[in-house]
N, C-alpha and C. Protein backbone atom coordinates (compact mmCIF):
# COMPACT_ATOMS: atom_id res chain seq x y z
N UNK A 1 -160.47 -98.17 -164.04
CA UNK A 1 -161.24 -96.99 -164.24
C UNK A 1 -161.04 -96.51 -165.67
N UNK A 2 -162.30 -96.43 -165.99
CA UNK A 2 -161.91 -95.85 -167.71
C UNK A 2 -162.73 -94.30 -167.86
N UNK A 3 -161.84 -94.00 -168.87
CA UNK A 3 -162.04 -92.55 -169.09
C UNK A 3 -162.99 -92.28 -169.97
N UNK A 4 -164.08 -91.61 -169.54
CA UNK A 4 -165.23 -91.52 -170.55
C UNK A 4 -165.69 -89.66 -170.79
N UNK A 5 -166.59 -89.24 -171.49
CA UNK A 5 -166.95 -87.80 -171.23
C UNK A 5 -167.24 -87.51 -170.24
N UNK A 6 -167.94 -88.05 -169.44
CA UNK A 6 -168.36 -87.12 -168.29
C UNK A 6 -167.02 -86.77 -167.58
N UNK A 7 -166.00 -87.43 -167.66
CA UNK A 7 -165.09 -86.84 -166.80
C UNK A 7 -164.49 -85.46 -167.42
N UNK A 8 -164.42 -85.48 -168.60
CA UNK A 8 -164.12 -83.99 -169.54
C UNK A 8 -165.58 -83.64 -168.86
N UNK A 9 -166.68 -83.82 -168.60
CA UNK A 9 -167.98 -82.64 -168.43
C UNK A 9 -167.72 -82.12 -167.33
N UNK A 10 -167.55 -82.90 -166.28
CA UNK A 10 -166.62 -83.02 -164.80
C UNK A 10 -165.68 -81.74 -164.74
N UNK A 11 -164.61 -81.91 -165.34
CA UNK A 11 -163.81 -80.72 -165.48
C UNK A 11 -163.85 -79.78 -166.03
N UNK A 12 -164.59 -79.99 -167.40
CA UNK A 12 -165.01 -78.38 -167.39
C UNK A 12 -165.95 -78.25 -166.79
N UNK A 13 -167.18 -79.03 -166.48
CA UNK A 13 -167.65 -77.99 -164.85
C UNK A 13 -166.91 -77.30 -163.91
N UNK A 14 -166.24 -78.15 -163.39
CA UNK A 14 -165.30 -77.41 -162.71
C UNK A 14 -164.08 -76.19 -163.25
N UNK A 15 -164.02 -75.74 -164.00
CA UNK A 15 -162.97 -75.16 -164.69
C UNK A 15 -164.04 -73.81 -164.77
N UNK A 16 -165.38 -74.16 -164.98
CA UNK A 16 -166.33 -72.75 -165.22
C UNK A 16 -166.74 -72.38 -163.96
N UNK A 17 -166.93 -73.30 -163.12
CA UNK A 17 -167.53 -73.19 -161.32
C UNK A 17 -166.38 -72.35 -161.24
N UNK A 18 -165.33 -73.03 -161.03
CA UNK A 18 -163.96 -72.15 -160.65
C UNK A 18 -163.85 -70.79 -161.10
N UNK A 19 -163.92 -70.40 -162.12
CA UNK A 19 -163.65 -69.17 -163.32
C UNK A 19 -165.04 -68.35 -162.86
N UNK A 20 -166.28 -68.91 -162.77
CA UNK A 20 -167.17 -68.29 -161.89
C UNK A 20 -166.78 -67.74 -160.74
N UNK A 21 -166.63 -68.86 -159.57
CA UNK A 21 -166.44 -68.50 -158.20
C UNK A 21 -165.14 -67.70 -158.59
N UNK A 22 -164.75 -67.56 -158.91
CA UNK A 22 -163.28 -66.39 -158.67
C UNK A 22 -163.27 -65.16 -158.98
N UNK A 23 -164.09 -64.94 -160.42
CA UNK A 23 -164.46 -63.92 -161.11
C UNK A 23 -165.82 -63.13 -159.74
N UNK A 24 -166.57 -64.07 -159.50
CA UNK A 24 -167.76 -63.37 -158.47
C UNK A 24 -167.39 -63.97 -156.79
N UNK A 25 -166.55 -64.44 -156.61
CA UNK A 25 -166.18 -64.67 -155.26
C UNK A 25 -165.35 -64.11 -154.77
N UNK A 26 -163.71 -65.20 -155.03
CA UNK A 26 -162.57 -65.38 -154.60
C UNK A 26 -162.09 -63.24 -154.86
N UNK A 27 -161.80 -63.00 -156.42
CA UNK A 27 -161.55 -61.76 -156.60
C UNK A 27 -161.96 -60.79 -155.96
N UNK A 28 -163.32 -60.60 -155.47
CA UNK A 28 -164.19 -59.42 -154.76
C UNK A 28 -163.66 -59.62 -153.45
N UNK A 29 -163.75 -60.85 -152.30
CA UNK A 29 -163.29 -60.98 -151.21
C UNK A 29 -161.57 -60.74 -150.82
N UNK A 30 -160.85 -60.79 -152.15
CA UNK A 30 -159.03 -60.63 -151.93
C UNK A 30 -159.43 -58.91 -152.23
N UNK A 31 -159.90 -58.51 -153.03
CA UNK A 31 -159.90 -56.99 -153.13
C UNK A 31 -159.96 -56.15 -151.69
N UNK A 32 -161.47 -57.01 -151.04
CA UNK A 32 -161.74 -56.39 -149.70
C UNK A 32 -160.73 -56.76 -148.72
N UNK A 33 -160.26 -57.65 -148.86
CA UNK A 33 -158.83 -57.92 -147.83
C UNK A 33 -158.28 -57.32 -148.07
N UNK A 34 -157.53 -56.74 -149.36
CA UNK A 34 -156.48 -56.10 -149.35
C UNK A 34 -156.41 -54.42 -148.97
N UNK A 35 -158.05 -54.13 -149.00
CA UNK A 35 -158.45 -52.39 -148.96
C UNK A 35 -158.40 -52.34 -147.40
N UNK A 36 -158.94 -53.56 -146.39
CA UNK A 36 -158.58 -53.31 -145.25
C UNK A 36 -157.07 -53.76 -145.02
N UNK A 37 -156.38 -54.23 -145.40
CA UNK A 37 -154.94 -54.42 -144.53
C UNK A 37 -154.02 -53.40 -145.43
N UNK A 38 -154.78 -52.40 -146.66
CA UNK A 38 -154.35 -51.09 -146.79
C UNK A 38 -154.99 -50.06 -145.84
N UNK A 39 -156.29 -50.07 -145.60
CA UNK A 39 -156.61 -49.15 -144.61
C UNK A 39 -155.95 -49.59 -143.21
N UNK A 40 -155.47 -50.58 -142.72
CA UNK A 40 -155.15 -50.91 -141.18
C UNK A 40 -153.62 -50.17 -141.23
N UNK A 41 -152.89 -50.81 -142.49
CA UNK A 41 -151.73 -50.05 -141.93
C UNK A 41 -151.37 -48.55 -142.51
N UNK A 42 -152.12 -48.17 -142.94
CA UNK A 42 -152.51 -46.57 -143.22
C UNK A 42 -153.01 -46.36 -141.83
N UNK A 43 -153.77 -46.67 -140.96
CA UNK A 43 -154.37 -46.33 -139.57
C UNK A 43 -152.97 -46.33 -138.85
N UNK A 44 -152.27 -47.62 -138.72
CA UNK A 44 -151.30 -47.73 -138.17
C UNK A 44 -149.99 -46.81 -138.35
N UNK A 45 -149.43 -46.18 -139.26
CA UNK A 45 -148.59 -45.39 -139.38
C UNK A 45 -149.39 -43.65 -139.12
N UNK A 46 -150.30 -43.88 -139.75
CA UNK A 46 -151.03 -42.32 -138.53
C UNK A 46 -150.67 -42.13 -137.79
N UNK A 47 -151.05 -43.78 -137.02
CA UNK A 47 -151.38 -43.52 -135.59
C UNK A 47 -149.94 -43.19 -134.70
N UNK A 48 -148.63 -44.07 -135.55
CA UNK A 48 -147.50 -43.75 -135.03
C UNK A 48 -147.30 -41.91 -135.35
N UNK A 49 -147.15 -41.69 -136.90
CA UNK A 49 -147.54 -39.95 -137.08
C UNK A 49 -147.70 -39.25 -135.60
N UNK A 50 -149.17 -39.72 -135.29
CA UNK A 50 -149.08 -38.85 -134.28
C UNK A 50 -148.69 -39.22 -132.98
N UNK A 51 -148.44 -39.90 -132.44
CA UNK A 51 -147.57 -40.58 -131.50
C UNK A 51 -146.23 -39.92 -131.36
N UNK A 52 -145.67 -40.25 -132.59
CA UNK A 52 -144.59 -38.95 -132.52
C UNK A 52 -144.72 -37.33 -132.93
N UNK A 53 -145.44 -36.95 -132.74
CA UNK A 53 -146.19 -35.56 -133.12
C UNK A 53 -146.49 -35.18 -131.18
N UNK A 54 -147.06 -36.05 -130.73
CA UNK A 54 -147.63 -35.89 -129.61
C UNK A 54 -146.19 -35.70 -128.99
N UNK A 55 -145.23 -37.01 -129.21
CA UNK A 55 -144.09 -37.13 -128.17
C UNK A 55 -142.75 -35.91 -128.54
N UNK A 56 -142.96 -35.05 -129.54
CA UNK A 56 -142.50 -34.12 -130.12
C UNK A 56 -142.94 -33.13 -129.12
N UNK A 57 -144.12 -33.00 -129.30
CA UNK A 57 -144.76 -31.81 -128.34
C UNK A 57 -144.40 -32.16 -127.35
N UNK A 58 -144.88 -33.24 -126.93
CA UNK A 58 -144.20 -33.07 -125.04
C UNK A 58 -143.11 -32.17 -124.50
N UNK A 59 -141.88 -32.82 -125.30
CA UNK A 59 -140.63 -32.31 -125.58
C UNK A 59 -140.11 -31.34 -125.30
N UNK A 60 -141.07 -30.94 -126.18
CA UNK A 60 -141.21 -29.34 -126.46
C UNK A 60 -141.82 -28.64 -125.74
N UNK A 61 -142.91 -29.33 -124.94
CA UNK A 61 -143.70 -28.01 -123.70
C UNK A 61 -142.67 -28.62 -122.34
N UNK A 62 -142.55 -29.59 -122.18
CA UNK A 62 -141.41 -29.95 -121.45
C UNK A 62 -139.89 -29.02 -121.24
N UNK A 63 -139.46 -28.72 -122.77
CA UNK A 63 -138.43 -27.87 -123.09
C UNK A 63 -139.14 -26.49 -122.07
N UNK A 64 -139.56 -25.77 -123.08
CA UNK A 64 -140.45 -24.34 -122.59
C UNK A 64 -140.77 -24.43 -121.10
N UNK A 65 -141.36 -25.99 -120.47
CA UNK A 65 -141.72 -25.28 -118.93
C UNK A 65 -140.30 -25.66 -117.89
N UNK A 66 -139.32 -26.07 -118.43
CA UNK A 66 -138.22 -26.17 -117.85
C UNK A 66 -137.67 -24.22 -117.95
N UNK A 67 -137.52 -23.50 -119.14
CA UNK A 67 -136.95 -22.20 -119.66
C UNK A 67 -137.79 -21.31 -118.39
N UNK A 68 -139.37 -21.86 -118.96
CA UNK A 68 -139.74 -20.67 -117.57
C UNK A 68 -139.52 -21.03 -116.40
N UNK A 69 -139.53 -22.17 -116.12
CA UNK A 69 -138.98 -22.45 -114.26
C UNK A 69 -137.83 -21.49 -114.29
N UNK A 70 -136.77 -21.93 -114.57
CA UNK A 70 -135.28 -21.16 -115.20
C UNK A 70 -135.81 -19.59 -114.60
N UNK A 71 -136.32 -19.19 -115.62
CA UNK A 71 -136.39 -17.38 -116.36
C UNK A 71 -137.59 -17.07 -114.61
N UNK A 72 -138.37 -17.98 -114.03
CA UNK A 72 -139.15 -17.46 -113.36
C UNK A 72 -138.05 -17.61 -111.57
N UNK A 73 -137.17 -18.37 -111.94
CA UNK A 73 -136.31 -18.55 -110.70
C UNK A 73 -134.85 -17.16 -110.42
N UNK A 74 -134.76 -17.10 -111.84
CA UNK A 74 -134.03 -15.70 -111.67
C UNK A 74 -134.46 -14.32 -111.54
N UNK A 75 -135.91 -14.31 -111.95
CA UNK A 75 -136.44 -13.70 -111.78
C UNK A 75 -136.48 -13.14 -110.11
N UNK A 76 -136.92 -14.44 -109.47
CA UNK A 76 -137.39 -14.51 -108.17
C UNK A 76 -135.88 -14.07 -107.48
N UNK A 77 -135.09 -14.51 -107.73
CA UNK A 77 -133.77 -14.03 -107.02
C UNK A 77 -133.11 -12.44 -107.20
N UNK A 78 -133.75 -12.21 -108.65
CA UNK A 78 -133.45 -10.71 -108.57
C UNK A 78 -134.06 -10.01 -107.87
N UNK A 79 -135.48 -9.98 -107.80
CA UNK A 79 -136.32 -9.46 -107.10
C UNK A 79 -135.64 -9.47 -105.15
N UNK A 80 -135.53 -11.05 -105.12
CA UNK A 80 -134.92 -11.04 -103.35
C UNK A 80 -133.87 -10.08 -103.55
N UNK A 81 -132.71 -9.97 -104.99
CA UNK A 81 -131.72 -9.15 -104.30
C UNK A 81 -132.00 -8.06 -103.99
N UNK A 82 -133.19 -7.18 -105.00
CA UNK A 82 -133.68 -5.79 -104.69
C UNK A 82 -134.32 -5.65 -103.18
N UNK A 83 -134.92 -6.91 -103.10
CA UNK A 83 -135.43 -6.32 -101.84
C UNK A 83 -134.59 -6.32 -100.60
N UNK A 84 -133.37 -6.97 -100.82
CA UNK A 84 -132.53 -6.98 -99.79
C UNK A 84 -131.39 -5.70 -99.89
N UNK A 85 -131.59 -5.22 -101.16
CA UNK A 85 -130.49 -4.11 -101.18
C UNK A 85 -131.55 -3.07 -100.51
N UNK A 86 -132.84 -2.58 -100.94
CA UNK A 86 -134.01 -1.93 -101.05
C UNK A 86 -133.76 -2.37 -99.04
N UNK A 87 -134.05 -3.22 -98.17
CA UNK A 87 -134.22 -3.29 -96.86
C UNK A 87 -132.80 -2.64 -96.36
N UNK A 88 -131.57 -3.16 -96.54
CA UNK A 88 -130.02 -2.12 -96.29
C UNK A 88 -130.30 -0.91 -96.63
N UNK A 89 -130.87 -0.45 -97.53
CA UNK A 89 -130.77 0.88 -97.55
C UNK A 89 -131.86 1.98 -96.55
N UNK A 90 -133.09 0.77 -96.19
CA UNK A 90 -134.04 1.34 -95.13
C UNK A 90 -133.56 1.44 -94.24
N UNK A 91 -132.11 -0.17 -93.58
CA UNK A 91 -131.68 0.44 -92.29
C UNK A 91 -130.87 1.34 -92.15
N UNK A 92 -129.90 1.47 -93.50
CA UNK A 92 -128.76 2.56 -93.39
C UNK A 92 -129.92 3.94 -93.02
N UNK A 93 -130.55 4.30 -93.69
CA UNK A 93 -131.04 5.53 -93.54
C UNK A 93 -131.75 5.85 -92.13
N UNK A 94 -132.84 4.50 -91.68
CA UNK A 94 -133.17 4.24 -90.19
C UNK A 94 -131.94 4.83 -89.28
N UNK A 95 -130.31 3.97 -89.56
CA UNK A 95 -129.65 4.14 -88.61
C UNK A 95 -128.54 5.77 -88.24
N UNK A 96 -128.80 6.22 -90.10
CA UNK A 96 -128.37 7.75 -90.01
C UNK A 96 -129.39 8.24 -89.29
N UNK A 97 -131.03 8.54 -89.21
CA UNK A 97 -131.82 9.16 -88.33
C UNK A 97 -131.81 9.54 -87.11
N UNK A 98 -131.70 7.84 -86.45
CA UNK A 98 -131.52 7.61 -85.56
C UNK A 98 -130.49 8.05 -84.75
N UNK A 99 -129.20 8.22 -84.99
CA UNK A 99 -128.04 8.84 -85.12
C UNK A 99 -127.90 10.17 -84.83
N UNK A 100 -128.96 10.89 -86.23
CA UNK A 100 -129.12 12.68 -85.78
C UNK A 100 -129.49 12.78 -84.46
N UNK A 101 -130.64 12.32 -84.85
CA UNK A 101 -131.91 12.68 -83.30
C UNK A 101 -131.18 12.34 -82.46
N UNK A 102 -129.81 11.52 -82.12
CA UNK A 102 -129.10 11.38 -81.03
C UNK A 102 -128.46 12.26 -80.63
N UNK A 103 -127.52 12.07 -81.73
CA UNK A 103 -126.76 13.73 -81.72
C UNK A 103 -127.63 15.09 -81.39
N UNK A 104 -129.14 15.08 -82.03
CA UNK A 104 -129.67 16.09 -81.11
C UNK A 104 -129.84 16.18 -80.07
N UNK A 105 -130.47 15.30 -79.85
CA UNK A 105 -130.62 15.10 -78.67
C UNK A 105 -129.65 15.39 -77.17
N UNK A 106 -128.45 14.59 -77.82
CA UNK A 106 -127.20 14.58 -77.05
C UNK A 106 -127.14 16.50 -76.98
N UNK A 107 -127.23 17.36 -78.00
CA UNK A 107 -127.02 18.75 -77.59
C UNK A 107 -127.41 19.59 -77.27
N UNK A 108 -129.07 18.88 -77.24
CA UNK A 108 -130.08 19.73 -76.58
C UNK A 108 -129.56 19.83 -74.90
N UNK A 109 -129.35 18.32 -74.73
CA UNK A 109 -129.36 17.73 -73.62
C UNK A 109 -127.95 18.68 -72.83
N UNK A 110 -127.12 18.27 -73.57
CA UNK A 110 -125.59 19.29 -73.21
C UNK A 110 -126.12 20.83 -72.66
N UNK A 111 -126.81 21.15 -74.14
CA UNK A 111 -127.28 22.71 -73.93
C UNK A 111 -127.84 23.01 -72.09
N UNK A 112 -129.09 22.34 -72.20
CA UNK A 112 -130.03 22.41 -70.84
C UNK A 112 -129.15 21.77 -69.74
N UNK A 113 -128.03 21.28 -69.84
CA UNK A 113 -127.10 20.68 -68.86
C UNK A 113 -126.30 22.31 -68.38
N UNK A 114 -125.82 22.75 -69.57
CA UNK A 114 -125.07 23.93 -69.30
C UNK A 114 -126.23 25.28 -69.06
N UNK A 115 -127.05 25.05 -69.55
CA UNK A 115 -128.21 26.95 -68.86
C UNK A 115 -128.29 26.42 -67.45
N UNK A 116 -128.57 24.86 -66.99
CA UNK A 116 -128.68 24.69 -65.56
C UNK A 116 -127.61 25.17 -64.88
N UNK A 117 -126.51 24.96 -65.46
CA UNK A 117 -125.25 24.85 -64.32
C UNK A 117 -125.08 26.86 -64.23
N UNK A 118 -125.66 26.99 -65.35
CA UNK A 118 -125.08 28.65 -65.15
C UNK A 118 -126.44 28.67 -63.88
N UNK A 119 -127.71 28.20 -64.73
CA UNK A 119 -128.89 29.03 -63.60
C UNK A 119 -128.11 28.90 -62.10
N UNK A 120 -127.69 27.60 -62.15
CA UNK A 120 -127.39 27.34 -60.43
C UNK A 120 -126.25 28.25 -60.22
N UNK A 121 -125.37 28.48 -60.73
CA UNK A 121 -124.36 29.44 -60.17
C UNK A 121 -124.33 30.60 -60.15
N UNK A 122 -125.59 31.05 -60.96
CA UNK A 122 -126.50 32.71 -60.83
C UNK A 122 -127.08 32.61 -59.44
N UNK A 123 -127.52 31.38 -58.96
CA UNK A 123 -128.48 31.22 -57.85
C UNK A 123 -127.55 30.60 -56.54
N UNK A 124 -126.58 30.21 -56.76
CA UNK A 124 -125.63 29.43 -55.70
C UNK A 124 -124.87 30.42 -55.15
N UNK A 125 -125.03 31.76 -54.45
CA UNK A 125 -124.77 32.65 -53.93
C UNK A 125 -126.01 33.32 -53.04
N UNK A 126 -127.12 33.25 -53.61
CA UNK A 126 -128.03 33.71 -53.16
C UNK A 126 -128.51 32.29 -52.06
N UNK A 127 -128.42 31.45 -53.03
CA UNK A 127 -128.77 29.98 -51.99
C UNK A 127 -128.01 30.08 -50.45
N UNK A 128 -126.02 29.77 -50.73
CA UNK A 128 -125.68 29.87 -50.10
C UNK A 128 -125.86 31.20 -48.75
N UNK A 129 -126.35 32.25 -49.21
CA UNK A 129 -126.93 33.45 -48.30
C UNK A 129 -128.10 32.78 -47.49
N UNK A 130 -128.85 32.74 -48.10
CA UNK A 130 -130.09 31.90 -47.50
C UNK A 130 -129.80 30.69 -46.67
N UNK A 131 -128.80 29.63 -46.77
CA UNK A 131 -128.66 28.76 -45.56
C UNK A 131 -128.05 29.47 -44.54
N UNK A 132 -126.88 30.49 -45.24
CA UNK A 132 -126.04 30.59 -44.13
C UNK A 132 -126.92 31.65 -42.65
N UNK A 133 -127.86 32.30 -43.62
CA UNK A 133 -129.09 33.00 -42.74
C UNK A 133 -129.83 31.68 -42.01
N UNK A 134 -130.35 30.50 -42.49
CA UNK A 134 -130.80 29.49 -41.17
C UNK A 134 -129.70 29.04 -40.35
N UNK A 135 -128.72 28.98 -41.11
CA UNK A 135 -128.13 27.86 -39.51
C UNK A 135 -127.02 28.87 -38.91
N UNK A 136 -127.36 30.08 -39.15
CA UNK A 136 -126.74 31.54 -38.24
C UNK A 136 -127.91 32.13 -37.49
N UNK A 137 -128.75 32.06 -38.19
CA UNK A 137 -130.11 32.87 -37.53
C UNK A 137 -129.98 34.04 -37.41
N UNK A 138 -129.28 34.75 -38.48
CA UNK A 138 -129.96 35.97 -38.44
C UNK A 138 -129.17 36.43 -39.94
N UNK A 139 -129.70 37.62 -40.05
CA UNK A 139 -129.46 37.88 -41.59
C UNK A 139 -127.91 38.15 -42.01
N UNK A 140 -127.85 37.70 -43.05
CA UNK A 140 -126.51 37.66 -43.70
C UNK A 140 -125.99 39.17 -44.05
């Protein structure tokens, strides 16, 4: 094989094809590769950004609805204790009432126990007159 010009025409064809295609090909297509696998992992660390932004918040409303369970459970127990001190104190007072009106009761009852016993012994003379007039038959 012998070396003649066309093989120098050969290569610098090729040396300008090349220097062409790179300058209007190869260069424009590595640019656009590189603007997307800068935009992908710019997407990609966002996307983590908010991933942990999101898993932050959770956290955090997670935190807060644990505090109000908490704050809404003591709540609820104070309230039962009032209402259980608040019901003792309805029966204490129920059972003082109840109590008077007994005691009144009990002295009304005493009272009208004792005007009877007098009425009858105002009248248990006159009574006794009066049987002893039936089963004598005739006046006392």
């Amino acid at each position: 094989m012998s070396i003649d010009y066309t093989l120098l025409v050969q290569m610098a064809l090729f040396v300008a094809l090349w220097l062409l295609l790179k300058r209007l090909w190869f260069d424009p297509a590595l640019r656009v590769i590189r603007e997307r696998t800068a935009r992908s992992e710019g997407a990609v660390r966002e996307a983590r950004a908010i991933q942990a932004e999101a898993e932050r918040l959770r956290a955090e409303h997670a935190a807060a609805l644990d505090q109000a369970k908490g704050e809404a459970q003591s709540e609820m127990q104070e309230i039962l204790r009032q209402a259980e001190a608040e019901q003792q104190r309805l029966i204490s007072e129920a059972r003082a009432d109840a109590q008077r009106t007994l005691t009144d009761v009990r002295a009304q009852v005493a009272e009208e126990v004792a005007s009877a016993r007098l009425g009858l012994r105002d009248s248990a003379g006159e009574i006794a007159r009066i049987v002893a007039q039936k089963i004598l038959g005739r006046p006392a």
